[in-house]
C-alpha atoms as a PDB file:
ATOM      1  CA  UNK A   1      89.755  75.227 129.517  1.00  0.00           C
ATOM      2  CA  UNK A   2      90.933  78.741 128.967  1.00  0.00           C
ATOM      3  CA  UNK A   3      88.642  80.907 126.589  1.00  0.00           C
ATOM      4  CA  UNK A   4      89.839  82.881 124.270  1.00  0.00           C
ATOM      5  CA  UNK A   5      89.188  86.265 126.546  1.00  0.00           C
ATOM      6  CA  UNK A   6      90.259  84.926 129.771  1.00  0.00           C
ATOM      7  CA  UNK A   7      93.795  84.470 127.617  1.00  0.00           C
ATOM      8  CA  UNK A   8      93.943  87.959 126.274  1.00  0.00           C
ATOM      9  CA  UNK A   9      93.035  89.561 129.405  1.00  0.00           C
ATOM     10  CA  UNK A  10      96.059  87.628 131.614  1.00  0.00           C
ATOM     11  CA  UNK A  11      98.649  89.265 128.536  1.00  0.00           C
ATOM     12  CA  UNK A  12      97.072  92.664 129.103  1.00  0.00           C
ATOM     13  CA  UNK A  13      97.220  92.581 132.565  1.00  0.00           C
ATOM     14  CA  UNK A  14     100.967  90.827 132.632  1.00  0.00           C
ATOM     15  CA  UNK A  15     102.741  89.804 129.661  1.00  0.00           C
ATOM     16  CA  UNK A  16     104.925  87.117 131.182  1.00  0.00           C
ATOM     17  CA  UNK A  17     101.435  85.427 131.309  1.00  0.00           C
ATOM     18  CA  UNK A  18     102.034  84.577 127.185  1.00  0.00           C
ATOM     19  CA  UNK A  19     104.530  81.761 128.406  1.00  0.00           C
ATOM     20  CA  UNK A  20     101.784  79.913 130.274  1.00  0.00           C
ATOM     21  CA  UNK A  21      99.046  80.026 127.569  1.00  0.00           C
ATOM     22  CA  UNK A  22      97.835  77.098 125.994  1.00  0.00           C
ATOM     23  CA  UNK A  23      99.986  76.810 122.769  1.00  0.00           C
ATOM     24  CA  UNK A  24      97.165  77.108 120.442  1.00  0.00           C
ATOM     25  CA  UNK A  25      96.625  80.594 121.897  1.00  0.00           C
ATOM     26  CA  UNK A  26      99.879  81.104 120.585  1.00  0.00           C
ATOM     27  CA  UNK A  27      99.497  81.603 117.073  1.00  0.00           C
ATOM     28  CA  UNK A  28      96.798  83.827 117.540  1.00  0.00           C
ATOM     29  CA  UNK A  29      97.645  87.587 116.037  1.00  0.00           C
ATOM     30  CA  UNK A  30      95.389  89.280 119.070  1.00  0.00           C
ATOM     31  CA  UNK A  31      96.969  87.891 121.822  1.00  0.00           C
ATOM     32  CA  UNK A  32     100.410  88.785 120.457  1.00  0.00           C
ATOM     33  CA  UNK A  33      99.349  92.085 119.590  1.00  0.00           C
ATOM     34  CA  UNK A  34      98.019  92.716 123.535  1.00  0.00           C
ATOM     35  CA  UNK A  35     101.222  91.480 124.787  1.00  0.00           C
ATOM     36  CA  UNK A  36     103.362  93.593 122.189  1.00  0.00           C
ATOM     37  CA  UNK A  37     101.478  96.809 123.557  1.00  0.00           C
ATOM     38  CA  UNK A  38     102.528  95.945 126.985  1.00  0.00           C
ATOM     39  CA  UNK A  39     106.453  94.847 125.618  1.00  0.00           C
ATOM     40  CA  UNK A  40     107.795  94.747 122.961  1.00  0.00           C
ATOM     41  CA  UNK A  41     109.677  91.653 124.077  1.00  0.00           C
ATOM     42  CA  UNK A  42     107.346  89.922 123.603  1.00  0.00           C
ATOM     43  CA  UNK A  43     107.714  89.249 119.666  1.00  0.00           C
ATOM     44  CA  UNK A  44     110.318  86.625 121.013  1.00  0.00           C
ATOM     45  CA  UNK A  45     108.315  84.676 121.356  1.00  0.00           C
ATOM     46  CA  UNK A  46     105.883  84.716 118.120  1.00  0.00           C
ATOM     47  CA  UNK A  47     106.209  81.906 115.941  1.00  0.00           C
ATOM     48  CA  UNK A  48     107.178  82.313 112.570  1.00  0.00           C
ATOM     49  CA  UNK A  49     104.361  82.565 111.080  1.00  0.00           C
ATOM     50  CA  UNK A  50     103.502  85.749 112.894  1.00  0.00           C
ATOM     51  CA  UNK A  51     106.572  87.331 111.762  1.00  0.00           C
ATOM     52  CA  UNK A  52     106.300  86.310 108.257  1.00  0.00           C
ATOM     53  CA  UNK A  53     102.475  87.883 108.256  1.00  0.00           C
ATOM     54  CA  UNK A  54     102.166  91.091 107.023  1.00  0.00           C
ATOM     55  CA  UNK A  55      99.307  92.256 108.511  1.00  0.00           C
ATOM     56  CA  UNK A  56     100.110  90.991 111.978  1.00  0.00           C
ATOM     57  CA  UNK A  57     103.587  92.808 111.470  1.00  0.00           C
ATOM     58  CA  UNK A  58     102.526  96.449 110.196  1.00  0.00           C
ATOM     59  CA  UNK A  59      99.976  96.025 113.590  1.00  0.00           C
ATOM     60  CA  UNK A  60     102.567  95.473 115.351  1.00  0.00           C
ATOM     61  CA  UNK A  61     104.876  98.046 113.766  1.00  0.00           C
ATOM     62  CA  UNK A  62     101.886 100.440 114.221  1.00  0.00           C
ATOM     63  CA  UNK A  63     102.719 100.129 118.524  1.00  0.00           C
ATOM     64  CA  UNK A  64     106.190 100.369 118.049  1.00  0.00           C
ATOM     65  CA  UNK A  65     108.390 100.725 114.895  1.00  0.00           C
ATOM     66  CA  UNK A  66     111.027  98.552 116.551  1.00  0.00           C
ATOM     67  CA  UNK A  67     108.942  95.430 116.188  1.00  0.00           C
ATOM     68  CA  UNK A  68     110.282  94.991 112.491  1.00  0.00           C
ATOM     69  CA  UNK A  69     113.590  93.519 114.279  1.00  0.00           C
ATOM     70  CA  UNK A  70     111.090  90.551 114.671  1.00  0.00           C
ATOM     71  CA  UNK A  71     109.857  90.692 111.154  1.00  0.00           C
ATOM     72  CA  UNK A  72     111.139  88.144 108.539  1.00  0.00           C
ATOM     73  CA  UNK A  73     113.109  88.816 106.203  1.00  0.00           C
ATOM     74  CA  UNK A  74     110.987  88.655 103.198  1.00  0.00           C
ATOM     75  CA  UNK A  75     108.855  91.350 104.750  1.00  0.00           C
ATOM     76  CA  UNK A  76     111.865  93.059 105.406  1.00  0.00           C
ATOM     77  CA  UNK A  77     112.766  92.695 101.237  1.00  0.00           C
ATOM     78  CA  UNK A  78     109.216  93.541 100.334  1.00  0.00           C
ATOM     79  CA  UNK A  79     108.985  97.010  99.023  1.00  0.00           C
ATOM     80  CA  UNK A  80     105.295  97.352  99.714  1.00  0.00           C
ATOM     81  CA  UNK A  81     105.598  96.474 102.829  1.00  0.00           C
ATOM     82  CA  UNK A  82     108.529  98.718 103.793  1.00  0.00           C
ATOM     83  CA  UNK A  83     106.440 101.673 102.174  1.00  0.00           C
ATOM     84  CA  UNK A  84     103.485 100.874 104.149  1.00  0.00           C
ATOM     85  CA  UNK A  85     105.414 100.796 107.545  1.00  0.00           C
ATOM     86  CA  UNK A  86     107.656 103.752 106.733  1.00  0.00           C
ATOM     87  CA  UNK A  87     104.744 105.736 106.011  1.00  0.00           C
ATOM     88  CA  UNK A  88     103.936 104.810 110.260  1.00  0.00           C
ATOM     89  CA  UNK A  89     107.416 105.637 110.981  1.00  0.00           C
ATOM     90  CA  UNK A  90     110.518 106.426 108.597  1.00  0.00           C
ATOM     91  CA  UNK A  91     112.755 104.777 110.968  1.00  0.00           C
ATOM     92  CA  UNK A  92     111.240 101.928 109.450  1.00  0.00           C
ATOM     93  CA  UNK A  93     113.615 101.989 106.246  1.00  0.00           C
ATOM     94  CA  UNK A  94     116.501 101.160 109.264  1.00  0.00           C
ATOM     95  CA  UNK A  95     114.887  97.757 109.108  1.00  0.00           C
ATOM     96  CA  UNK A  96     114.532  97.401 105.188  1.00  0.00           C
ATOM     97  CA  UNK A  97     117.008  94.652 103.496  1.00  0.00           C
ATOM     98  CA  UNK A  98     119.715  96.030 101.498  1.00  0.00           C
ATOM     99  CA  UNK A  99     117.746  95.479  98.049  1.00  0.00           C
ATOM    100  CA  UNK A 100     115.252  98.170  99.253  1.00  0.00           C
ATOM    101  CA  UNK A 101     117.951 100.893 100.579  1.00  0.00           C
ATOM    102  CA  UNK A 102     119.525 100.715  96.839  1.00  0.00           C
ATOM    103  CA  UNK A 103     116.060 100.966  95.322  1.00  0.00           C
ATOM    104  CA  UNK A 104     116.323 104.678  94.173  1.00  0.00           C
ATOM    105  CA  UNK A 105     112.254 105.054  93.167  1.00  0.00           C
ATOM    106  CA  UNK A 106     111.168 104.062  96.305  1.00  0.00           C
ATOM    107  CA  UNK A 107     113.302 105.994  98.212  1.00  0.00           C
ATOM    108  CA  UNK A 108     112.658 109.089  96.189  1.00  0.00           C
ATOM    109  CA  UNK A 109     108.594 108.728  97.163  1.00  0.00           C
ATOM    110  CA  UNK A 110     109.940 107.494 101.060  1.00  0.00           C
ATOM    111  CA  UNK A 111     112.350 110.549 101.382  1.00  0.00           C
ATOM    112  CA  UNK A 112     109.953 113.421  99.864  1.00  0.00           C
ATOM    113  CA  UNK A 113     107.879 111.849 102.788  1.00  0.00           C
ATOM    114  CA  UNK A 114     110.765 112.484 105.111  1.00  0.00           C
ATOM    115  CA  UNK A 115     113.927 113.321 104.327  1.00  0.00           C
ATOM    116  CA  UNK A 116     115.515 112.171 107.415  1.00  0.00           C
ATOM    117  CA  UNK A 117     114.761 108.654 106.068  1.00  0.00           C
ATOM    118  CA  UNK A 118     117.809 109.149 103.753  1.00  0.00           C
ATOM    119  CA  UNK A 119     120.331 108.415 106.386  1.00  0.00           C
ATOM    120  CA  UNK A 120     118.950 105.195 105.693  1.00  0.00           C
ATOM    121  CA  UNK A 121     119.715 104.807 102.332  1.00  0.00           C
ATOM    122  CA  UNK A 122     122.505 103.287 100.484  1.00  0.00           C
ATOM    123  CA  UNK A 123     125.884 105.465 100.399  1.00  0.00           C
ATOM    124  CA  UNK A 124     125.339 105.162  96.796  1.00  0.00           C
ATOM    125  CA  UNK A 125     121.996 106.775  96.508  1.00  0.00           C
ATOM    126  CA  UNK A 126     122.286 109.279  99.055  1.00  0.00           C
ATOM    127  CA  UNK A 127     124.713 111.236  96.429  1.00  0.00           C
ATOM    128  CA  UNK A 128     122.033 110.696  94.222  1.00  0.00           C
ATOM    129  CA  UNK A 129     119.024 111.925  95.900  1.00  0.00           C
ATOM    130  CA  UNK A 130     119.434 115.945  96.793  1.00  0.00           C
ATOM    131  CA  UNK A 131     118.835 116.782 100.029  1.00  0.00           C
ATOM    132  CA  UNK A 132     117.815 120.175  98.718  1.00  0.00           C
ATOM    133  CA  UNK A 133     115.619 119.166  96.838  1.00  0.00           C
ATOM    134  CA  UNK A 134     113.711 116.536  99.350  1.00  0.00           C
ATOM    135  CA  UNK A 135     113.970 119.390 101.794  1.00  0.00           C
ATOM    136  CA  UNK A 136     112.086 122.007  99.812  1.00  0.00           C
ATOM    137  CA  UNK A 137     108.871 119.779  98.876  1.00  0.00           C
ATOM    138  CA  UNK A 138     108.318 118.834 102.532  1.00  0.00           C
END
């Protein structure tokens, strides 16, 4: 039987490995992470509760910002969470359900942050929020 090392070494060493694991290795947030650091891809193939877990997500988000395409859409409609993984990367709001890119509090605090983040926001609120203004307190 395969210990629990011997499993996250073969995804470090080749990531394909994940799709020969024993399934119960497959719900573990470790071995997912140590195959998303070697590609992305890999998130494909995370069950759902993975992608519905915050933590697991932001750690993921935290090796590459793109891994929110694999995040669930309640994260995705969660402003917490969308503050927490903008603050890793802005590019994060891309990701952020349409609730969130109308929501003009947060994205006041997310685009004094970064104003670039406000090509993310709603057509709406980018009228709304100056530019100047954001551009001036960074």
């Amino acid at each position: 039987r395969m210990s629990h090392q011997e499993a996250l070494e073969a995804v470090t060493q080749d990531v394909s490995a994940l799709l020969q694991l024993p399934e119960h290795f497959l719900k573990d947030p470790q071995i997912f992470l140590a195959a998303v650091k070697q590609d992305l891809i890999a998130l494909e193939h995370a069950p759902d509760e993975l992608c519905q877990n915050y933590d697991f997500m932001i750690a993921a988000a935290q090796i590459d910002i793109m891994a929110l395409e694999y995040a669930a859409a309640s994260l995705l409609a969660d402003n917490h969470f969308i503050y927490h993984a903008v603050r890793l990367d802005w590019r994060a709001l891309k990701y952020a359900g349409s609730l969130i890119t109308r929501d003009y509090n947060l994205l006041a605090k997310i685009t004094a942050q970064n104003w670039r983040a406000l090509e993310y926001a709603h057509v709406d609120l980018r009228e709304k929020l100056s530019l100047i203004d954001i551009g001036l307190e960074q």
